[in-house]
Protein backbone atom coordinates (compact mmCIF):
# COMPACT_ATOMS: atom_id res chain seq x y z
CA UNK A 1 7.20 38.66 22.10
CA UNK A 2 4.06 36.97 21.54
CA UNK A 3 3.67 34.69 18.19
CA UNK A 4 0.56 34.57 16.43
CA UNK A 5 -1.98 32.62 17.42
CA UNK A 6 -0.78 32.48 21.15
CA UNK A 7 -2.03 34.15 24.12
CA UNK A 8 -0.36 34.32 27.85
CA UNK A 9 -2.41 32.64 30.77
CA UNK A 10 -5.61 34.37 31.11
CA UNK A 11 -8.10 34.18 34.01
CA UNK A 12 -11.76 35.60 32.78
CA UNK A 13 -12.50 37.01 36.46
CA UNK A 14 -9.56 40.05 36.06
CA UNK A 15 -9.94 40.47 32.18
CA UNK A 16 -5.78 40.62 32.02
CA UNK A 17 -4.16 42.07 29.01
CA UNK A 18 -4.98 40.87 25.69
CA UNK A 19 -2.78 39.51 23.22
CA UNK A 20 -3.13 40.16 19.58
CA UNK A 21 -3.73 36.67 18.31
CA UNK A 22 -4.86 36.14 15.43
CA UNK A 23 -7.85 33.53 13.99
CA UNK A 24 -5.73 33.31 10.75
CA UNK A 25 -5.09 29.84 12.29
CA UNK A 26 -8.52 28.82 12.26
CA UNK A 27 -10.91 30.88 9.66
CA UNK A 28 -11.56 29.86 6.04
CA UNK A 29 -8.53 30.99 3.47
CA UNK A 30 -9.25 33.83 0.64
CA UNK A 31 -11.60 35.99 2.77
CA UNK A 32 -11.09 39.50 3.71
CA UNK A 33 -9.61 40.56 6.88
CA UNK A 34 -11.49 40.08 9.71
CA UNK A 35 -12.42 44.05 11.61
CA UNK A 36 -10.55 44.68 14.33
CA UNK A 37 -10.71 47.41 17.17
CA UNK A 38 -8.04 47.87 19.32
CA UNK A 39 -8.17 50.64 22.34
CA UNK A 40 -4.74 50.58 23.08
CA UNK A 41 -4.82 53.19 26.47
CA UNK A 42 -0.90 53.79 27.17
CA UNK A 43 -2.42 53.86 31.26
CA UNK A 44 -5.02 52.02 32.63
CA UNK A 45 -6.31 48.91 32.80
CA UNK A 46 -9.56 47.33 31.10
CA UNK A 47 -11.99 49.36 33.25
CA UNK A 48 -9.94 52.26 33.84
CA UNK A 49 -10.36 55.37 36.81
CA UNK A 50 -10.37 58.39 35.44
CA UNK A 51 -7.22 58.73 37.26
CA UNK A 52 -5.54 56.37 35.11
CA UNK A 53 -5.57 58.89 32.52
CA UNK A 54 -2.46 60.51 33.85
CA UNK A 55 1.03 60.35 34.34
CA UNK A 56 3.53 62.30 36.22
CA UNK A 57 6.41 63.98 34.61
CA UNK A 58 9.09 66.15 36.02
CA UNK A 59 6.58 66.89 40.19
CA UNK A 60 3.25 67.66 37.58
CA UNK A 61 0.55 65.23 36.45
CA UNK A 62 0.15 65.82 32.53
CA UNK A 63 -2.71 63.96 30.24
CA UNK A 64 -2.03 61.01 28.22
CA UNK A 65 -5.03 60.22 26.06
CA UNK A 66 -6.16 57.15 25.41
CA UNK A 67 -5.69 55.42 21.93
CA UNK A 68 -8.49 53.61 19.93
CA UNK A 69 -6.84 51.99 16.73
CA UNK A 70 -8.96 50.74 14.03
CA UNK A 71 -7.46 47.49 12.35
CA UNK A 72 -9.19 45.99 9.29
CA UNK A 73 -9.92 45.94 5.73
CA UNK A 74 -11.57 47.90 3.15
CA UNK A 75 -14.62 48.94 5.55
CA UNK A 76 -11.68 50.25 8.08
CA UNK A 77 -10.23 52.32 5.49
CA UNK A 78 -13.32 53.80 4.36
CA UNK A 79 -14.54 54.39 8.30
CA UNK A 80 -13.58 58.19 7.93
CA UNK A 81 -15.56 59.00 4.74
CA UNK A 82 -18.71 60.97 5.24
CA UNK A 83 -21.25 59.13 7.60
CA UNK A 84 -18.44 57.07 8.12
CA UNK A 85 -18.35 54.37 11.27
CA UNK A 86 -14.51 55.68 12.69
CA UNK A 87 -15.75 59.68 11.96
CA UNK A 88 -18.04 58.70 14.31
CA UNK A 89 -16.37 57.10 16.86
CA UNK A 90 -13.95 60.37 16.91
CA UNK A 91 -16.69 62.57 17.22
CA UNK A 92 -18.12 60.10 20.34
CA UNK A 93 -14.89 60.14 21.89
CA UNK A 94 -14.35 63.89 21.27
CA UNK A 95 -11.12 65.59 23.14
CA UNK A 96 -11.28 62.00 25.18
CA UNK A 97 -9.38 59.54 23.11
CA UNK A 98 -7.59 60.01 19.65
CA UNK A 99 -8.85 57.20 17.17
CA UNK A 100 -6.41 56.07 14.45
CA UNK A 101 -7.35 54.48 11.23
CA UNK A 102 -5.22 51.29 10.08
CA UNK A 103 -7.41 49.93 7.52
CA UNK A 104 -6.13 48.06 4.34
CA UNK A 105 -8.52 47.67 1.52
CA UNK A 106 -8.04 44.12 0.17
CA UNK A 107 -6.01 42.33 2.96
CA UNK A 108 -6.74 39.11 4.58
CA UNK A 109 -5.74 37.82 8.13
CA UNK A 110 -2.88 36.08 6.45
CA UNK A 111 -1.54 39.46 5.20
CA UNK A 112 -2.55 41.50 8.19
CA UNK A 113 -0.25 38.91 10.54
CA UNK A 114 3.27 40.98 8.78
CA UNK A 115 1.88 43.97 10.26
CA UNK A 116 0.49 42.97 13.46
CA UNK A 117 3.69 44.41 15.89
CA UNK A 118 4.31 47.43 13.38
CA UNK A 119 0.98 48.61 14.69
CA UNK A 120 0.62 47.09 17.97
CA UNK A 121 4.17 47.54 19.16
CA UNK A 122 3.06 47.24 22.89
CA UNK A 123 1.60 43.50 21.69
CA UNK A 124 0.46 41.75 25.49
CA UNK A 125 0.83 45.12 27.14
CA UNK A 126 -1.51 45.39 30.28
CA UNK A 127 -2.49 49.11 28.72
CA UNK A 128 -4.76 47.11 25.68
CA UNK A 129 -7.79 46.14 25.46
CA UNK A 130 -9.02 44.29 22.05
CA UNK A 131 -12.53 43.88 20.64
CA UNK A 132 -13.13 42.15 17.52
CA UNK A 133 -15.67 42.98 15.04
CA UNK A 134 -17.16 40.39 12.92
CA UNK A 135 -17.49 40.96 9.09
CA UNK A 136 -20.87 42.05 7.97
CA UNK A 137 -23.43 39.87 5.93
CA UNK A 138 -22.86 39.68 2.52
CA UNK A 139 -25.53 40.48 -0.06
CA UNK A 140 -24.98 38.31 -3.00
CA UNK A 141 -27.21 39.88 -5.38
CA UNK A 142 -25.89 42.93 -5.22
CA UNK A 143 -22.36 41.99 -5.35
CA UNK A 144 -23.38 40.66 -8.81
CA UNK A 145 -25.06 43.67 -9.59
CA UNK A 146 -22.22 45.56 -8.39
CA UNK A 147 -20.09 43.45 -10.82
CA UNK A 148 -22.58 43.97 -13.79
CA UNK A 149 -21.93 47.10 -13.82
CA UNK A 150 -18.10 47.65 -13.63
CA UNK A 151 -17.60 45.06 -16.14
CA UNK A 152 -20.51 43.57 -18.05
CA UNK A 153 -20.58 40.70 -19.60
CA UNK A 154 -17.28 40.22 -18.56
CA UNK A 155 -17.90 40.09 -14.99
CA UNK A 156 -17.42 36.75 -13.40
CA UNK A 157 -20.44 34.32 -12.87
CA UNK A 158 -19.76 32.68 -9.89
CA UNK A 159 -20.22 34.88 -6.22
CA UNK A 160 -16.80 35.95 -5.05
CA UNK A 161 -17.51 35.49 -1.30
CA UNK A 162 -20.72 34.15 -0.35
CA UNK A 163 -23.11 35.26 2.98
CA UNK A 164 -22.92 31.62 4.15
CA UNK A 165 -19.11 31.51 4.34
CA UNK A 166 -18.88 35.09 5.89
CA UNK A 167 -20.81 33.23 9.10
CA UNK A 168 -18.45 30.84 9.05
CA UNK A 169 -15.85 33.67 9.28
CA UNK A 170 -17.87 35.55 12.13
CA UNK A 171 -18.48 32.66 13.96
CA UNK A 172 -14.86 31.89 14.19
CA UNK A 173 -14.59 35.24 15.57
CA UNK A 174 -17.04 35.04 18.36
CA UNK A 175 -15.41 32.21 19.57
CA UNK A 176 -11.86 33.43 19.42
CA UNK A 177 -13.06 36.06 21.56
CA UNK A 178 -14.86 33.75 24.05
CA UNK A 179 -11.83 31.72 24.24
CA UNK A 180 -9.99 35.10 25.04
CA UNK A 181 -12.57 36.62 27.11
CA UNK A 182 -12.63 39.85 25.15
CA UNK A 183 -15.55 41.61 23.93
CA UNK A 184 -17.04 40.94 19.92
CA UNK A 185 -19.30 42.96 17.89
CA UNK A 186 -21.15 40.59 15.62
CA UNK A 187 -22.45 42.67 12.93
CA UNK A 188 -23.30 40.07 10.74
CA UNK A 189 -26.04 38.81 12.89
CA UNK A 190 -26.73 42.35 13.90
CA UNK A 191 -27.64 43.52 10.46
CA UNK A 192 -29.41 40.56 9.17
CA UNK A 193 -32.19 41.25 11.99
CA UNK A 194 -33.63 43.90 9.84
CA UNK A 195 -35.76 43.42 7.01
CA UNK A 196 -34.38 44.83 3.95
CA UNK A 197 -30.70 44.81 5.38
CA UNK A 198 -29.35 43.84 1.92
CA UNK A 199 -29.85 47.37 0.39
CA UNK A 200 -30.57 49.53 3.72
CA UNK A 201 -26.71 48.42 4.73
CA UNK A 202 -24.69 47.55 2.02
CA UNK A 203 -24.12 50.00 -0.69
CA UNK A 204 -22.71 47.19 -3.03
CA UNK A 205 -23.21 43.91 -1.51
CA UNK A 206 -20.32 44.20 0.87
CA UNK A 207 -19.14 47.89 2.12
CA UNK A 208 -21.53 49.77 4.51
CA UNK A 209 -23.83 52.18 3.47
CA UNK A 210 -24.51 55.20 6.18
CA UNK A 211 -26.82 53.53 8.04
CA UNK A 212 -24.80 50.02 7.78
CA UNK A 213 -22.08 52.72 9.42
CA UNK A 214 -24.23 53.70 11.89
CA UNK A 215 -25.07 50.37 13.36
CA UNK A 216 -21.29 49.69 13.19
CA UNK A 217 -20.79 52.97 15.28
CA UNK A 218 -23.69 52.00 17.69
CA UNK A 219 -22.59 48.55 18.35
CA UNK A 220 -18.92 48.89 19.07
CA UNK A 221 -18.92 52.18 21.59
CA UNK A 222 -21.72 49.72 23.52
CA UNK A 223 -18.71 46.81 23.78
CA UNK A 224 -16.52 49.94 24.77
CA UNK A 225 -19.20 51.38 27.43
CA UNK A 226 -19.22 47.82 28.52
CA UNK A 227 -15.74 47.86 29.11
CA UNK A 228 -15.57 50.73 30.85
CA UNK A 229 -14.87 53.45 28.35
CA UNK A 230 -17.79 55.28 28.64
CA UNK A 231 -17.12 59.04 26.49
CA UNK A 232 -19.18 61.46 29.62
CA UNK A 233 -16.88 59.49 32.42
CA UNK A 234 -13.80 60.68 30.51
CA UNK A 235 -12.11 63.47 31.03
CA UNK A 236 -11.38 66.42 28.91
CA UNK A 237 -7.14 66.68 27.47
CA UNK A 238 -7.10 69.88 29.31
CA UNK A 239 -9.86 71.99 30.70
CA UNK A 240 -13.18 73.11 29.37
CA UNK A 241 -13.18 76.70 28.32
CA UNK A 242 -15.99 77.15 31.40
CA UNK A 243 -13.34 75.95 33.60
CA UNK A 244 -10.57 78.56 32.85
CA UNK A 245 -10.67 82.31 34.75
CA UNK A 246 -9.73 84.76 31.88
CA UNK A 247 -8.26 86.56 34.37
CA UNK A 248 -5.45 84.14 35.35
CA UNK A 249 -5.72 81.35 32.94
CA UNK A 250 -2.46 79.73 33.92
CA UNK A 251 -4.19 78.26 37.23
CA UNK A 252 -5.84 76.09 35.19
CA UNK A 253 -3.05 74.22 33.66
CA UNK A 254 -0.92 73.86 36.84
């Protein structure tokens, strides 16, 4: 079993399995936990044939689809709301790959190492790939907007989480995931390229608004295209409709 924070012998030309270490280790204490997106595919390797897809059981090949498992905080757990970044993803990856939510509102990285091998039971398995998502930018201002109006006069005065130390965080993630050779979404660059990103992607200073969701959605299934998971190269779990003869359906699931 692999500890945290530890990662078998790696060579960047094969992309070998990925561990699940953690940058609890190394990232600032009292901030939230850092995204996560796991595609855990129970065959295949990091750039799987479509072949890979199947297994045989009892002379007959039979489907296995692959698994993308969403591990993170607060802006996880939200991902299937309306306009939500993980809807999305399940719409993208349609009848090709089932996508399960394991988001945790308030967790850190601290937290999120007891449940680490309750939801990544296969932990080094060759069948995973991992690609980490950095947090996004923070708005400041509108977290103490946010604040202001849930509380008052009551609400604290000092920022609880500042933009500045969310880079830190993010930047500890990019390069846990050079060290690793695995793929990162930095969103909190990514957003802060646009002008107005405060209010066009945050909805209170922190958690995405649609369109924050959307460049979520865009910018991870391009680090899974680049990995070889593209959604049209997949196959269907069984046949398209256009595929079966009414008249003798069973052929089609032989």
């Amino acid at each position: 079993m692999t500890t945290p924070g530890s990662c078998p012998a790696t060579t960047a030309a094969t992309h070998p399995p990925m561990c699940a270490a953690s940058a609890a280790g190394r990232s600032p204490p009292n901030l939230p936990l850092l995204s996560r997106l796991c595609v855990s595919l129970l065959l295949g390797r990091q750039t799987p044939k479509m072949s890979q897809f199947y297994f045989r059981a009892g002379g007959s090949q039979k489907m296995v689809r692959p698994r993308l498992v969403l591990f993170g905080d607060s802006i996880t757990e939200q991902s299937f709301r309306p306009g939500g970044w993980g809807a999305a993803l399940a719409d993208t990856y349609s009848r090709k790959a089932d996508v399960v939510v394991r988001g945790y509102g308030g967790y850190n990285t601290r937290w999120a190492l007891f449940l680490v091998h309750h939801i990544f039971p296969l932990d080094c398995s060759n069948s995973m790939v991992i690609v980490l998502i950095t947090p996004p930018p923070i708005d400041e201002e509108g977290r103490e907007r946010f604040a202001r109006s849930l509380y008052g006069q009551n609400a604290r005065k000092l920022p609880e989480r500042t933009n500045e130390m969310a880079g830190v965080y993010a930047g500890y993630c990019v390069e846990l995931a050079r060290e690793m050779c695995i793929p990162c979404v930095n969103i909190w660059s990514k957003m802060q390229e646009t002008e107005g990103w405060q209010k066009l992607y945050l909805s209170d200073g922190l958690h995405l608004t649609q369109e924050g969701n959307a460049v979520v959605h865009k910018e991870v299934v391009e680090a899974l295209r680049n990995a070889g998971f593209k959604a049209e190269q997949m196959p269907y779990d069984f046949p398209h409709h256009s595929k079966i003869d009414g008249s003798c359906p069973e052929k089609a699931f032989q």
